[in-house]
C-alpha atoms as a PDB file:
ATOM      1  CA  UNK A   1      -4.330  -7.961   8.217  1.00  0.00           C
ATOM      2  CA  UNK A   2      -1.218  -9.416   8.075  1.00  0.00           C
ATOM      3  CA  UNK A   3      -1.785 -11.292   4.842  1.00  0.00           C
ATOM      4  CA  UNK A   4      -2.456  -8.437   3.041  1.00  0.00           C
ATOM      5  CA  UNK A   5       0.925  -7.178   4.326  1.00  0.00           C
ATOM      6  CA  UNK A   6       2.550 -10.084   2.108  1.00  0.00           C
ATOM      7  CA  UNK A   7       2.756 -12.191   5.688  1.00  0.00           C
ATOM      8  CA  UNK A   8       2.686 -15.684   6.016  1.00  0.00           C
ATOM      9  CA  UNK A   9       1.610 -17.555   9.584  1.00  0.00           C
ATOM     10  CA  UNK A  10       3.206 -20.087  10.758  1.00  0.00           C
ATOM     11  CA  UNK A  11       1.668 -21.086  14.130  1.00  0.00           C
ATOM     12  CA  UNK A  12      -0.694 -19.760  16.683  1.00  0.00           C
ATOM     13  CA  UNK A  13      -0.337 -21.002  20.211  1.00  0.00           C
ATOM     14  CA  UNK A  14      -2.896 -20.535  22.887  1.00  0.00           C
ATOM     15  CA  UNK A  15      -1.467 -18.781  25.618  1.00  0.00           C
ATOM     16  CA  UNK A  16      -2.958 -17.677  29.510  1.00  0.00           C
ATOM     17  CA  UNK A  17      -6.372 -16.553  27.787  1.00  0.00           C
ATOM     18  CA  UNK A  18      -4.734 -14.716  24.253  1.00  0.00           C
ATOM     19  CA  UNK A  19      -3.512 -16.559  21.315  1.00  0.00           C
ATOM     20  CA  UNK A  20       0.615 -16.014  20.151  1.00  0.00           C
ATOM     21  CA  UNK A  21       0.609 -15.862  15.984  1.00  0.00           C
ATOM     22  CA  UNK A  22       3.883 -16.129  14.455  1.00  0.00           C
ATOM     23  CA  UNK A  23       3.941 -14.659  11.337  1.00  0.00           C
ATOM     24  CA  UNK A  24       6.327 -13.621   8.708  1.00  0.00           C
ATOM     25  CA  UNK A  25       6.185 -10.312   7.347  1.00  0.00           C
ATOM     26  CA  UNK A  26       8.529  -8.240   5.353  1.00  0.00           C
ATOM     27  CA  UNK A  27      10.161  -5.315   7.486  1.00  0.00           C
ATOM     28  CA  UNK A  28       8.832  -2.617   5.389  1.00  0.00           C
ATOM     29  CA  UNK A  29       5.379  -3.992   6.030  1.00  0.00           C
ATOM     30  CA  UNK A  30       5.528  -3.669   9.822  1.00  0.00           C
ATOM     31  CA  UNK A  31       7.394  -0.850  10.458  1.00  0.00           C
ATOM     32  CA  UNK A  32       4.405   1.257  11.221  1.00  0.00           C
ATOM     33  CA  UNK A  33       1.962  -1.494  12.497  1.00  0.00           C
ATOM     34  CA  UNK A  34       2.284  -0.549  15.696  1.00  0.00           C
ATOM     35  CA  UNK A  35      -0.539   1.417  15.771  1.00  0.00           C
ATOM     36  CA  UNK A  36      -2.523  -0.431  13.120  1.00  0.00           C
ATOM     37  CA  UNK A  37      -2.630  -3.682  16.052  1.00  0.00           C
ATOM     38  CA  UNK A  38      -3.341  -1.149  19.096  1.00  0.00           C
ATOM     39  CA  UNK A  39      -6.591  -0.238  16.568  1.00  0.00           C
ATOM     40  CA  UNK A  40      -7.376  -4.027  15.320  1.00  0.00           C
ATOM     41  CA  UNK A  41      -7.033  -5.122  19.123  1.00  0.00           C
ATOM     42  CA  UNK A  42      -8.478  -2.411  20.859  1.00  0.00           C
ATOM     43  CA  UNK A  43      -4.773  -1.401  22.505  1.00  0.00           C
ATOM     44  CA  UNK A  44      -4.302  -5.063  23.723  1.00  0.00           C
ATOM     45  CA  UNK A  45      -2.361  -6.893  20.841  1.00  0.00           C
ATOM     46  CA  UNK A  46       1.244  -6.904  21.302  1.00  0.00           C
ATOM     47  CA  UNK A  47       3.778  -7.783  18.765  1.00  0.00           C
ATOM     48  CA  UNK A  48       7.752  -8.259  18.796  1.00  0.00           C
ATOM     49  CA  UNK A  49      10.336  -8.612  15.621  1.00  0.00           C
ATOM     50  CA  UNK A  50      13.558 -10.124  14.493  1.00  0.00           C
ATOM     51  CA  UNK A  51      15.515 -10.026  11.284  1.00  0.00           C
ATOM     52  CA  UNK A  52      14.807 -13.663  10.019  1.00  0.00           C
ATOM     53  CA  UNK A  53      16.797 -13.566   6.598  1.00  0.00           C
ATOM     54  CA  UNK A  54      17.043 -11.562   3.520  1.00  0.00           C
ATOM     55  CA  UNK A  55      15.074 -12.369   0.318  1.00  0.00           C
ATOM     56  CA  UNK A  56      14.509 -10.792  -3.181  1.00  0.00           C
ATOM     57  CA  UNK A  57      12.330  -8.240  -3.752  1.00  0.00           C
ATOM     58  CA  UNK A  58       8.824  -9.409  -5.887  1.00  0.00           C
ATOM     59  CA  UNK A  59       9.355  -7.826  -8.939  1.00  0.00           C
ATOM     60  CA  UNK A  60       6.512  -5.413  -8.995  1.00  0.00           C
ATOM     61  CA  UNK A  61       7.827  -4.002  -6.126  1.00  0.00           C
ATOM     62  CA  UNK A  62      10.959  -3.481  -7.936  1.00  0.00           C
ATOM     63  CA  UNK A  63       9.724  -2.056 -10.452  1.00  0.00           C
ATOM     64  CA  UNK A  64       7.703   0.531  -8.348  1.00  0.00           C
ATOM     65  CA  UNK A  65      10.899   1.426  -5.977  1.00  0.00           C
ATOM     66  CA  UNK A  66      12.918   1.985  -9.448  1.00  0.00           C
ATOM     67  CA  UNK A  67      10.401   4.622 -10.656  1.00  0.00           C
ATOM     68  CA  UNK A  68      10.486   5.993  -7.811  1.00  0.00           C
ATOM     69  CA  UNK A  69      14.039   6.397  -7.461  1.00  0.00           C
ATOM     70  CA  UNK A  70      14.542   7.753 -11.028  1.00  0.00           C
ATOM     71  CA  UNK A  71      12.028  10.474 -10.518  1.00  0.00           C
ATOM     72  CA  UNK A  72      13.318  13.466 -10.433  1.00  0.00           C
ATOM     73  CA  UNK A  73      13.765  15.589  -6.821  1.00  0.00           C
ATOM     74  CA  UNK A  74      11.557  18.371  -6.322  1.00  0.00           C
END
């Protein structure tokens, strides 16, 4: 799930009978997956964040955010 979510691993540990993934993931992709890992996991997964670094924005996404911010409000 997480690659669709433009993630990219970068471990997974065995750990006292679960595995730890470390992952990263764009904030705006996991702001909401809270509830998206209780369903995958069956309300066992668990999952903690931290700001890592800033980088640019893929342009398509860009482009989408810009036409949505020109549209007019209403």
């Amino acid at each position: 799930d997480l690659n669709s979510r433009r993630g990219r691993v970068l471990g997974v540990e065995p750990k006292a009978g679960s595995q730890v993934v470390e992952v990263e993931v764009p904030m705006a992709e996991v702001l909401e997956y809270a509830p998206i890992l209780r369903s995958i996991t069956a309300g066992r997964g668990l999952f903690s964040m931290h700001l890592s670094r800033y980088e640019e924005c893929p342009s398509y996404l860009k482009n989408r955010l810009v036409a949505e911010l020109n549209k007019p409000a209403g």
